[in-house]
N, C-alpha and C. Protein backbone atom coordinates (compact mmCIF):
# COMPACT_ATOMS: atom_id res chain seq x y z
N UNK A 1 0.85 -1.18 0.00
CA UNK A 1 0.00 0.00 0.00
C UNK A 1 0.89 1.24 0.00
N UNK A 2 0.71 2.46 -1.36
CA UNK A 2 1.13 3.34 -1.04
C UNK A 2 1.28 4.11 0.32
N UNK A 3 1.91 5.15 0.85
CA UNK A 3 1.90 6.18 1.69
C UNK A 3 2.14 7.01 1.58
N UNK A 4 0.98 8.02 2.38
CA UNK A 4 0.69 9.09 1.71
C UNK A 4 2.40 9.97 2.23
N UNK A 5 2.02 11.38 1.17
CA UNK A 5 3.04 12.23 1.43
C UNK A 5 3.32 12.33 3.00
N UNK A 6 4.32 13.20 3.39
CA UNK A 6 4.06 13.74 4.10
C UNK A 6 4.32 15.43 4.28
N UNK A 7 3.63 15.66 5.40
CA UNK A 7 3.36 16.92 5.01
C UNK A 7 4.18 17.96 6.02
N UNK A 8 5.16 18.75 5.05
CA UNK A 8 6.21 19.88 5.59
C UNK A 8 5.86 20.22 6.97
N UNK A 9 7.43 19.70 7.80
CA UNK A 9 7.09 20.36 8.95
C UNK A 9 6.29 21.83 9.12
N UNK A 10 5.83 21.71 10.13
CA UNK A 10 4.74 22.72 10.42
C UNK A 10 4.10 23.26 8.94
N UNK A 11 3.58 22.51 8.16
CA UNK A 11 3.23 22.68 7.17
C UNK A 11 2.27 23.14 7.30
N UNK A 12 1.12 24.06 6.10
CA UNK A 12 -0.31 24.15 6.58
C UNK A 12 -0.51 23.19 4.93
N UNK A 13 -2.20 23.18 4.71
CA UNK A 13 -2.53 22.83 3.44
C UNK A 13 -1.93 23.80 1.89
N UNK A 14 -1.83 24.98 2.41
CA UNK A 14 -1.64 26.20 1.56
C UNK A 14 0.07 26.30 1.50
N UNK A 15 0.88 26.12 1.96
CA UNK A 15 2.10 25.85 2.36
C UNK A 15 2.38 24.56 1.43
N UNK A 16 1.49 23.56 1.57
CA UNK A 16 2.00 22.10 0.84
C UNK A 16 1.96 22.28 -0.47
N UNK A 17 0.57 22.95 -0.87
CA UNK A 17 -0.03 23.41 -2.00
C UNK A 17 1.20 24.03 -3.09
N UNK A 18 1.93 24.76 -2.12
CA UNK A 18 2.80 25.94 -3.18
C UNK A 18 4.08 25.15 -3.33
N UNK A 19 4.70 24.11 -2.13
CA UNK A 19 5.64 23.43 -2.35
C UNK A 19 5.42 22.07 -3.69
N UNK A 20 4.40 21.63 -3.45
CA UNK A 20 3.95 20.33 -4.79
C UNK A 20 4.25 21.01 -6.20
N UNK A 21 3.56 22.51 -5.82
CA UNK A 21 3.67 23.44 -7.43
C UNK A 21 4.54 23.67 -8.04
N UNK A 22 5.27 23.73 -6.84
CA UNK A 22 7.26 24.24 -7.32
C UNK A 22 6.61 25.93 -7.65
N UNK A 23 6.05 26.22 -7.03
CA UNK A 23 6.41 27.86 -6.86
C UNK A 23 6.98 28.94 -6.03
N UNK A 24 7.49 29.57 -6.44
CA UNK A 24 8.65 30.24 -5.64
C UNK A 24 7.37 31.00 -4.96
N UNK A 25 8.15 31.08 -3.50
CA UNK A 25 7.03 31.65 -2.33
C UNK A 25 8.40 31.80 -1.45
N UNK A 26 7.36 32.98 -0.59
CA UNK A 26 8.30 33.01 1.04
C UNK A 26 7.20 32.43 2.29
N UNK A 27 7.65 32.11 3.06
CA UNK A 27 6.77 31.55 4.08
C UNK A 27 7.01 33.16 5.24
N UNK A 28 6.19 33.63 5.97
CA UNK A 28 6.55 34.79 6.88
C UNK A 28 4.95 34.90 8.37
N UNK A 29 6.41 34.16 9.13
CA UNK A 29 5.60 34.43 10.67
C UNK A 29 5.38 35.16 11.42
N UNK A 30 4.15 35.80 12.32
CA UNK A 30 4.34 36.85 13.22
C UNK A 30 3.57 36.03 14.54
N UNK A 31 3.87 37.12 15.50
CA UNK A 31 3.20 36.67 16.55
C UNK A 31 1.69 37.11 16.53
N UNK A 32 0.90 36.10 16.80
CA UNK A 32 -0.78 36.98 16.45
C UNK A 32 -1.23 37.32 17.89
N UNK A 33 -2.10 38.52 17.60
CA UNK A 33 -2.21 39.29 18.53
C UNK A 33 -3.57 38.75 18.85
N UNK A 34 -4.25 38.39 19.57
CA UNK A 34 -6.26 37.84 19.69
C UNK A 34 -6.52 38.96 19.68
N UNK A 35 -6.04 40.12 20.46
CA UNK A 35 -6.26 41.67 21.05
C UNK A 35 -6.81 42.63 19.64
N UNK A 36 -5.90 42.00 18.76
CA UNK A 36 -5.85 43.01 17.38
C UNK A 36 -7.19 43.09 16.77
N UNK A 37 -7.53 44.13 16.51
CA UNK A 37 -9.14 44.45 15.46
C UNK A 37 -8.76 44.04 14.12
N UNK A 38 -8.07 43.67 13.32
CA UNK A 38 -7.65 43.44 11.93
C UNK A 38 -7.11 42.45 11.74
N UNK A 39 -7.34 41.24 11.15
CA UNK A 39 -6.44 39.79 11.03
C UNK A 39 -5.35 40.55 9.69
N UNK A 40 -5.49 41.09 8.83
CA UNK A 40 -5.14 41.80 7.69
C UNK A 40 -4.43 42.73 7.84
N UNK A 41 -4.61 43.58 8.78
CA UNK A 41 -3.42 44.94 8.81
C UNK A 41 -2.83 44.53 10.39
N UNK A 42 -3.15 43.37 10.67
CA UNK A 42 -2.11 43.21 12.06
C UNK A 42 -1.35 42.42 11.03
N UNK A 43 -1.49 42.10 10.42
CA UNK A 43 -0.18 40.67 9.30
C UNK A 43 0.46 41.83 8.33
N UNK A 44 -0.25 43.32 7.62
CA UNK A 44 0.48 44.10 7.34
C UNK A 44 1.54 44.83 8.43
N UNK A 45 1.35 45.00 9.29
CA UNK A 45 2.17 45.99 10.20
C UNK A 45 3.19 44.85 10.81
N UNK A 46 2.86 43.53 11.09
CA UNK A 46 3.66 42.96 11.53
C UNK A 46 5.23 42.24 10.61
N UNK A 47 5.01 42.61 8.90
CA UNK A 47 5.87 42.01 8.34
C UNK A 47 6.30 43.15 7.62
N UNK A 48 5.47 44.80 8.31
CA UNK A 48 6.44 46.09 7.86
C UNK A 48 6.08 46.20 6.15
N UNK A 49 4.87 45.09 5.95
CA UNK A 49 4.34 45.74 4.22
C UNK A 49 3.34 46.52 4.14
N UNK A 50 3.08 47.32 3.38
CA UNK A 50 1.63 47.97 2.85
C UNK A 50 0.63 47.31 2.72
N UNK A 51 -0.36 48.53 3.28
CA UNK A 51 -1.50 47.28 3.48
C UNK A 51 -2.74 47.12 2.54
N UNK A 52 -1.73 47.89 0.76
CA UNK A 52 -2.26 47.17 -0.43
C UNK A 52 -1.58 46.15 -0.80
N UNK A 53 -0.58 45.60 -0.32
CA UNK A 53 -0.18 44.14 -0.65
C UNK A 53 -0.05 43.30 0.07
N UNK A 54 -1.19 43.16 0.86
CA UNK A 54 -1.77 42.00 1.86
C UNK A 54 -2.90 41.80 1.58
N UNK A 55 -3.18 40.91 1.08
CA UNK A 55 -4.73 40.39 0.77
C UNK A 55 -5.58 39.45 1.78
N UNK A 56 -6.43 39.67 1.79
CA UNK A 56 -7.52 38.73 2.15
C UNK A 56 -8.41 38.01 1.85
N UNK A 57 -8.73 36.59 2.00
CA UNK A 57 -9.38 35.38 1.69
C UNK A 57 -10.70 36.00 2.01
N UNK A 58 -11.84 36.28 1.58
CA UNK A 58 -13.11 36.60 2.01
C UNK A 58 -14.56 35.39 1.59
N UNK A 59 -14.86 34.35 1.95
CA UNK A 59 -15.90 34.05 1.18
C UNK A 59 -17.38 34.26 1.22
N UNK A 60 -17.64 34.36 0.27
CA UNK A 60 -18.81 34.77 -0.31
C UNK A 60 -20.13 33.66 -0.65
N UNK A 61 -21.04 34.04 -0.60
CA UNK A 61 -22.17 33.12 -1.42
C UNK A 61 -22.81 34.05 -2.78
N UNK A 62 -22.65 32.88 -3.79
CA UNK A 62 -22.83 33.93 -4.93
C UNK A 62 -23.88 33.67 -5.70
N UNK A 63 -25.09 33.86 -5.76
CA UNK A 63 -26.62 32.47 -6.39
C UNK A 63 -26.10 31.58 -5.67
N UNK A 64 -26.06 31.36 -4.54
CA UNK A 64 -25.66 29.60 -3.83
C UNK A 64 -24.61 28.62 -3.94
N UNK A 65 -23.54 29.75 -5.12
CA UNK A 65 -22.38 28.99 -5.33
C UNK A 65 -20.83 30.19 -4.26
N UNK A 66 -20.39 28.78 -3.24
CA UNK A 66 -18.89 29.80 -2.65
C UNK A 66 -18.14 30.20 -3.41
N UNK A 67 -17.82 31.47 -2.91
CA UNK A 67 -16.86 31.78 -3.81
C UNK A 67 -15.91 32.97 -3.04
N UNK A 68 -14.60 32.46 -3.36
CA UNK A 68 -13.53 33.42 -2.94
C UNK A 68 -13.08 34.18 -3.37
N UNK A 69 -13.16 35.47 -3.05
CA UNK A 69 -12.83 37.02 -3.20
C UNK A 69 -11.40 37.31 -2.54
N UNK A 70 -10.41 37.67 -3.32
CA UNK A 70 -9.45 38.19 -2.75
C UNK A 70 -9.25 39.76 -2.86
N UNK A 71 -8.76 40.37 -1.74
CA UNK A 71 -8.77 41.76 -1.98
C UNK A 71 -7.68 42.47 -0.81
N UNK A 72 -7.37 43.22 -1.30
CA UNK A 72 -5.83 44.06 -0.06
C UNK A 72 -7.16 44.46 1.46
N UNK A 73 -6.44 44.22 2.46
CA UNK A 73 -7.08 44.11 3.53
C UNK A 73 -6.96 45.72 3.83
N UNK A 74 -6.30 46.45 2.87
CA UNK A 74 -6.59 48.07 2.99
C UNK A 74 -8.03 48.63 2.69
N UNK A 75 -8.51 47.97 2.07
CA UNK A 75 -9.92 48.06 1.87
C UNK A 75 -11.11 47.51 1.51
N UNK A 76 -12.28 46.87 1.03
CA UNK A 76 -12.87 46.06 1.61
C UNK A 76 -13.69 45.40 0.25
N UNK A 77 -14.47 44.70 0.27
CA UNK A 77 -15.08 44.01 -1.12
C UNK A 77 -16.56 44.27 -1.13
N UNK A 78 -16.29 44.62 -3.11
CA UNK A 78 -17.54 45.33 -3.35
C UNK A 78 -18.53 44.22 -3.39
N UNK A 79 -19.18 43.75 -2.97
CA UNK A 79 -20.47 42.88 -3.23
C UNK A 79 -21.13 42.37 -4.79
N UNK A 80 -21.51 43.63 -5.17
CA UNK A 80 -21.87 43.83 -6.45
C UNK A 80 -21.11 43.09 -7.43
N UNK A 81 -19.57 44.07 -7.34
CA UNK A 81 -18.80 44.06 -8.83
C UNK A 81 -18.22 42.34 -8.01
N UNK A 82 -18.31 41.80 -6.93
CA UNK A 82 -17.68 40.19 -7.11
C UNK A 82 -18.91 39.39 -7.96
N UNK A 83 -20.12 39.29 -7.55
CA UNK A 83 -21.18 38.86 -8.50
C UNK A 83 -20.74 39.33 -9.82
N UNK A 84 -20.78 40.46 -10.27
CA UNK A 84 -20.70 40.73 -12.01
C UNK A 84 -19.85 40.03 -12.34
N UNK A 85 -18.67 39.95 -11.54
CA UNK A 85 -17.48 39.46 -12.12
C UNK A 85 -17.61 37.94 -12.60
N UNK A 86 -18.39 37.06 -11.89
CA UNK A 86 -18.65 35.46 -12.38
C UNK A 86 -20.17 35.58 -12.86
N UNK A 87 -20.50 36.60 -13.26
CA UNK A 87 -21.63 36.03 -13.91
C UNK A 87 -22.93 36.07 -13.25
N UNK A 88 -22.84 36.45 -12.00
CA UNK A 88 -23.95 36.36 -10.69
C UNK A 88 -24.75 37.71 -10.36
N UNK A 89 -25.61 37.28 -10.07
CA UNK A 89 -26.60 38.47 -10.22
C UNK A 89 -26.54 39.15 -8.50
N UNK A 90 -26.68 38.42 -7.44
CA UNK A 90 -26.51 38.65 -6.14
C UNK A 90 -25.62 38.30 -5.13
N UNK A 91 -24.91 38.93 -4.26
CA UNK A 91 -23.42 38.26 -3.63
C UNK A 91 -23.59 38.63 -1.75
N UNK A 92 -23.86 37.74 -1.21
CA UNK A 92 -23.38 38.33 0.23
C UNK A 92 -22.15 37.25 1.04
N UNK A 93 -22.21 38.00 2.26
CA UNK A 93 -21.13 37.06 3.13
C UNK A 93 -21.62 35.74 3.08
N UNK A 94 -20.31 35.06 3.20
CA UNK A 94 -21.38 33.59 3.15
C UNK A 94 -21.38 33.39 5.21
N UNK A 95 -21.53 32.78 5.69
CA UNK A 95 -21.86 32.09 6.91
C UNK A 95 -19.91 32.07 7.23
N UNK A 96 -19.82 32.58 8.41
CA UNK A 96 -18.49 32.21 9.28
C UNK A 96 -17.88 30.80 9.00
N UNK A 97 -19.23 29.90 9.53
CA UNK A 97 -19.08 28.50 10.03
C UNK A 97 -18.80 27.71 8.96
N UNK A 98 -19.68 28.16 7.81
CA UNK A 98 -20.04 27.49 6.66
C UNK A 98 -18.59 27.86 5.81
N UNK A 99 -18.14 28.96 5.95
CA UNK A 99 -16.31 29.48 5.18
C UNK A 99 -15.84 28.05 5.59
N UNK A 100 -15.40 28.11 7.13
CA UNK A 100 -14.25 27.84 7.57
C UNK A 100 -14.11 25.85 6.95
N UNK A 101 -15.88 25.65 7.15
CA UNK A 101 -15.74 24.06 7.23
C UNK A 101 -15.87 23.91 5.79
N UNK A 102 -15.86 24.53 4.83
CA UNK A 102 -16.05 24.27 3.37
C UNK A 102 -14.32 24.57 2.60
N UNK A 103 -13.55 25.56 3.49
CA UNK A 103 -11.91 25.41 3.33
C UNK A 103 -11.35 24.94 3.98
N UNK A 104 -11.26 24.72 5.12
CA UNK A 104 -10.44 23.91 6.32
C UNK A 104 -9.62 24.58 7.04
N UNK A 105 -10.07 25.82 7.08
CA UNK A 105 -9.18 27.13 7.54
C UNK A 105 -10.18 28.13 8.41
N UNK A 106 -9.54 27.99 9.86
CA UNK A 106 -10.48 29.32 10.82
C UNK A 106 -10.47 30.44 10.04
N UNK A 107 -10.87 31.83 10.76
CA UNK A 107 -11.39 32.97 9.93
C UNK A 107 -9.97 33.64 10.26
N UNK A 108 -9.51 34.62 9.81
CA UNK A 108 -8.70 34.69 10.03
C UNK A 108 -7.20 34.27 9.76
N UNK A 109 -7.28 33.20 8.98
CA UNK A 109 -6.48 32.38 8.67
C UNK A 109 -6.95 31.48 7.29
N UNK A 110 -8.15 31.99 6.28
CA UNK A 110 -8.28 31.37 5.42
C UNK A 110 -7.46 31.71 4.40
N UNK A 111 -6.62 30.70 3.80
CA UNK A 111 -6.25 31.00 2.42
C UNK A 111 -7.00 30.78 0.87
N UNK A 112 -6.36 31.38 -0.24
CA UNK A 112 -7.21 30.82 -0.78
C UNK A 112 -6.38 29.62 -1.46
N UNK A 113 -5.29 29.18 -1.64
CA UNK A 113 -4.52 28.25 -1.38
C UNK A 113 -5.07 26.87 -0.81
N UNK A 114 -4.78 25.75 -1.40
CA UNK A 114 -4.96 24.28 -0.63
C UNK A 114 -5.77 24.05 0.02
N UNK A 115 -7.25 24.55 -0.25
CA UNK A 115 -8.60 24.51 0.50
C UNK A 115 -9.17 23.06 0.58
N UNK A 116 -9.52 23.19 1.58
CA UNK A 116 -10.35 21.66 1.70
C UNK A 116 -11.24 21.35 0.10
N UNK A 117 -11.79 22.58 0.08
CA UNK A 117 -13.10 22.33 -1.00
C UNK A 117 -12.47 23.71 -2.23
N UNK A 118 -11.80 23.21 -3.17
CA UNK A 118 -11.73 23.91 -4.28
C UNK A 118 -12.74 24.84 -4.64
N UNK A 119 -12.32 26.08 -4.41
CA UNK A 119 -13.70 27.33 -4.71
C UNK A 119 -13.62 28.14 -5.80
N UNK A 120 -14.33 28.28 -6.37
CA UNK A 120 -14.55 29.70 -7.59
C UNK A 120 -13.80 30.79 -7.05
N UNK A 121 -12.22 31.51 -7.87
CA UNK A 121 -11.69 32.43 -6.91
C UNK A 121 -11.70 33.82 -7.45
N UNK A 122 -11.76 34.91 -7.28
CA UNK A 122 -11.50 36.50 -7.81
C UNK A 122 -10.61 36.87 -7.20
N UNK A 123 -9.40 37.18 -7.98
CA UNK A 123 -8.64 37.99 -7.56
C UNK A 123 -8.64 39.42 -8.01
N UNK A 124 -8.81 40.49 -6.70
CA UNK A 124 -8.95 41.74 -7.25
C UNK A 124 -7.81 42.69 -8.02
N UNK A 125 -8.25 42.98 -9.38
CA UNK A 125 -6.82 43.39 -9.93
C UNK A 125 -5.87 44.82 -9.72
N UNK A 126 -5.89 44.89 -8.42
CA UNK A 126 -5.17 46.06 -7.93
C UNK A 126 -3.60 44.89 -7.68
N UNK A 127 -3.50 43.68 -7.82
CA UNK A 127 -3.02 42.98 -7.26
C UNK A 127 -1.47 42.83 -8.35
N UNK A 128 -2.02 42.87 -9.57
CA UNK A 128 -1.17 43.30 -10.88
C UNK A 128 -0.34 44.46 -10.55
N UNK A 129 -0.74 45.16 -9.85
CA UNK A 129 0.58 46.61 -9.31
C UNK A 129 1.72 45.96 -8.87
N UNK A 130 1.77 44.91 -8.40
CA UNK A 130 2.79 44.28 -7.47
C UNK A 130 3.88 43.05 -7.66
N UNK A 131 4.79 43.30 -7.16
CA UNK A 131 5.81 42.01 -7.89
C UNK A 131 5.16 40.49 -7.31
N UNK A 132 5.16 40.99 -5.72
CA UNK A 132 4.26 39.78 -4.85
C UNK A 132 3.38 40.23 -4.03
N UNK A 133 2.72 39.58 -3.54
CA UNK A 133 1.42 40.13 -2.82
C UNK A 133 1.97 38.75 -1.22
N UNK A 134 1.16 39.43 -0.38
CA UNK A 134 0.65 38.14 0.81
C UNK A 134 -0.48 37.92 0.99
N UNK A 135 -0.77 36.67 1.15
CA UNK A 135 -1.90 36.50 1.60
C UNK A 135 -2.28 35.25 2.66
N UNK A 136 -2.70 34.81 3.37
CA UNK A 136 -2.55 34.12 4.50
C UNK A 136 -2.15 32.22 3.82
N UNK A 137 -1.31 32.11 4.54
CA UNK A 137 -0.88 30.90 4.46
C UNK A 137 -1.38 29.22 5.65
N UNK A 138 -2.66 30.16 5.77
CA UNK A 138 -3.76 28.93 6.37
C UNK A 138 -3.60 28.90 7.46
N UNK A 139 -2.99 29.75 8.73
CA UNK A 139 -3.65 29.85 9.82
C UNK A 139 -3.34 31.43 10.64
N UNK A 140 -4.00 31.72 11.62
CA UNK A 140 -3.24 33.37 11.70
C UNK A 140 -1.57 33.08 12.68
N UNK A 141 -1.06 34.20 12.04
CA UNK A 141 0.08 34.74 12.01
C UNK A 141 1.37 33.78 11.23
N UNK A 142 0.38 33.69 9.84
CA UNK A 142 1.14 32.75 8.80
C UNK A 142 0.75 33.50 8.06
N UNK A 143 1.92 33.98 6.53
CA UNK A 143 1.98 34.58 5.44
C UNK A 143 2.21 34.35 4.22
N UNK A 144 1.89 33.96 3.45
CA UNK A 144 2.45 33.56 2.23
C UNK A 144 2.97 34.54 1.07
N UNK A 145 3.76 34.90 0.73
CA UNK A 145 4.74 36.15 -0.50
C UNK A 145 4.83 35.33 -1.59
N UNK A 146 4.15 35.35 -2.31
CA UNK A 146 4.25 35.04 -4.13
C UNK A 146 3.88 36.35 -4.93
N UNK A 147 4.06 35.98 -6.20
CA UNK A 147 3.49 36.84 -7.29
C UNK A 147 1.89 36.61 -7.56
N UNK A 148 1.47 37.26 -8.14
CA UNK A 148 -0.02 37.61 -8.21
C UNK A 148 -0.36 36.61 -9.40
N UNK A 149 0.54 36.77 -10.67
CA UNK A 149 0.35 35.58 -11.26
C UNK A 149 0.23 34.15 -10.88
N UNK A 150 1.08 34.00 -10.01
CA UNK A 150 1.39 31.83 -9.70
C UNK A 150 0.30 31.94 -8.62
N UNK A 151 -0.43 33.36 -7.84
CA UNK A 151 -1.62 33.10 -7.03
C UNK A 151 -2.65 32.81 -7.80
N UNK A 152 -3.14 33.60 -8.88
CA UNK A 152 -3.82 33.60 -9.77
C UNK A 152 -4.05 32.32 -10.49
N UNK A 153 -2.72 31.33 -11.10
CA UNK A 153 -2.95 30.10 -11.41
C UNK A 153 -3.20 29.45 -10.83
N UNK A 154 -2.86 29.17 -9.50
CA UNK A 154 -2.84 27.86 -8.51
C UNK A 154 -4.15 28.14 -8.41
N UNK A 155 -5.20 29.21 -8.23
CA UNK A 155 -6.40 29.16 -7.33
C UNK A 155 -7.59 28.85 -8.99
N UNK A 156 -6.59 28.95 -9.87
CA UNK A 156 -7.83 29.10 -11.42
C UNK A 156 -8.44 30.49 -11.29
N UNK A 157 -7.94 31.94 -10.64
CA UNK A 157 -8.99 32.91 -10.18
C UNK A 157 -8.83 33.85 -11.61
N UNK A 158 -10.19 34.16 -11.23
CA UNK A 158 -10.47 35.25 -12.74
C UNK A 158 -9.93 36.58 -11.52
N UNK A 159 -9.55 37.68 -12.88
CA UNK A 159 -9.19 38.28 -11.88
C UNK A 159 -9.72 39.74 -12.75
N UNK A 160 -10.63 41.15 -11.30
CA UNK A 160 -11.62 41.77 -11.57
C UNK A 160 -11.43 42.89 -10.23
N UNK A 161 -11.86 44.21 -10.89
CA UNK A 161 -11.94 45.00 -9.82
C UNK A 161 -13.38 44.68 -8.79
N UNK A 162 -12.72 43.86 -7.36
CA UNK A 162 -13.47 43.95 -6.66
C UNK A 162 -14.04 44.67 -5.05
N UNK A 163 -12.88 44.89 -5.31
CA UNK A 163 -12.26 45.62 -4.32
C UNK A 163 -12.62 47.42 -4.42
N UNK A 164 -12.69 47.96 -2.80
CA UNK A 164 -13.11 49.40 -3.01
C UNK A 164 -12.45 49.53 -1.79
N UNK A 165 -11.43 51.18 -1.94
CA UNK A 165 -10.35 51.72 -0.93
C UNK A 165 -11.20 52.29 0.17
């Protein structure tokens, strides 16, 4: 009987994800704060980047299909233009509970990376300004630094202004 991989010390799913790909990434830890009001600009201030090139995993329900919205945690996601963008006529938050157990990732810590459940992804294209972007590497005070492109492939994400400063 085969056996399975195994999986990079202190690995997360999103971490394994980028190593299988062979894509160049940085891995970047902070200490997480519970205290902090921002999972997004406490991971910007803590790795000293701007906090248009820190993104955030957001999911959505879109006509009844999940779907992941990425967007700089500098500012927040348009509702609307994520629906236009796939085709969908209406878009809200999806359920906390229903995110976390449909990716395998608390809030706070969702990537859109190595999800339990492969999701429909948008990446917002403010994201093209940038050589690499971060975006959470599947749990809090975990980071992931790639390019916007190899994020863009790995997740299949169309990519759309969804995002508003």
């Amino acid at each position: 009987m085969a056996k399975k991989p195994k999986k990079q010390q202190g690995g997360t799913p999103a971490t394994v994800a980028l190593a299988a790909a062979g894509v160049a990434h940085t891995v970047h830890a902070y200490e997480h704060d519970p205290a902090h009001p921002s999972y997004g600009e406490e991971a910007a201030e803590a790795l000293g980047v701007s906090a248009d090139r820190v993104f955030k995993a957001l999911v959505a329900d879109v006509d009844g299909t999940l779907t992941v919205a990425v967007v700089p945690v500098a500012g927040s996601l348009d509702l609307k233009a994520l629906a236009s963008a796939v085709g969908g006529k209406r878009a809200t938050m999806a359920d906390p509970a229903l995110a976390e157990r449909t990716t395998g990732y608390v809030r706070g810590g969702i990537s859109p990376l190595g999800q339990r459940k492969k999701l429909r992804t948008v990446l917002d294209e403010s994201a093209s300004a940038h050589a690499t972007v971060c975006v959470s590497a599947g749990r809090r005070g975990l980071e992931v630094e790639l390019s916007p492109g190899d994020l863009a492939a790995l997740t299949g994400a169309v990519r759309a202004p969804i995002g508003r400063a």
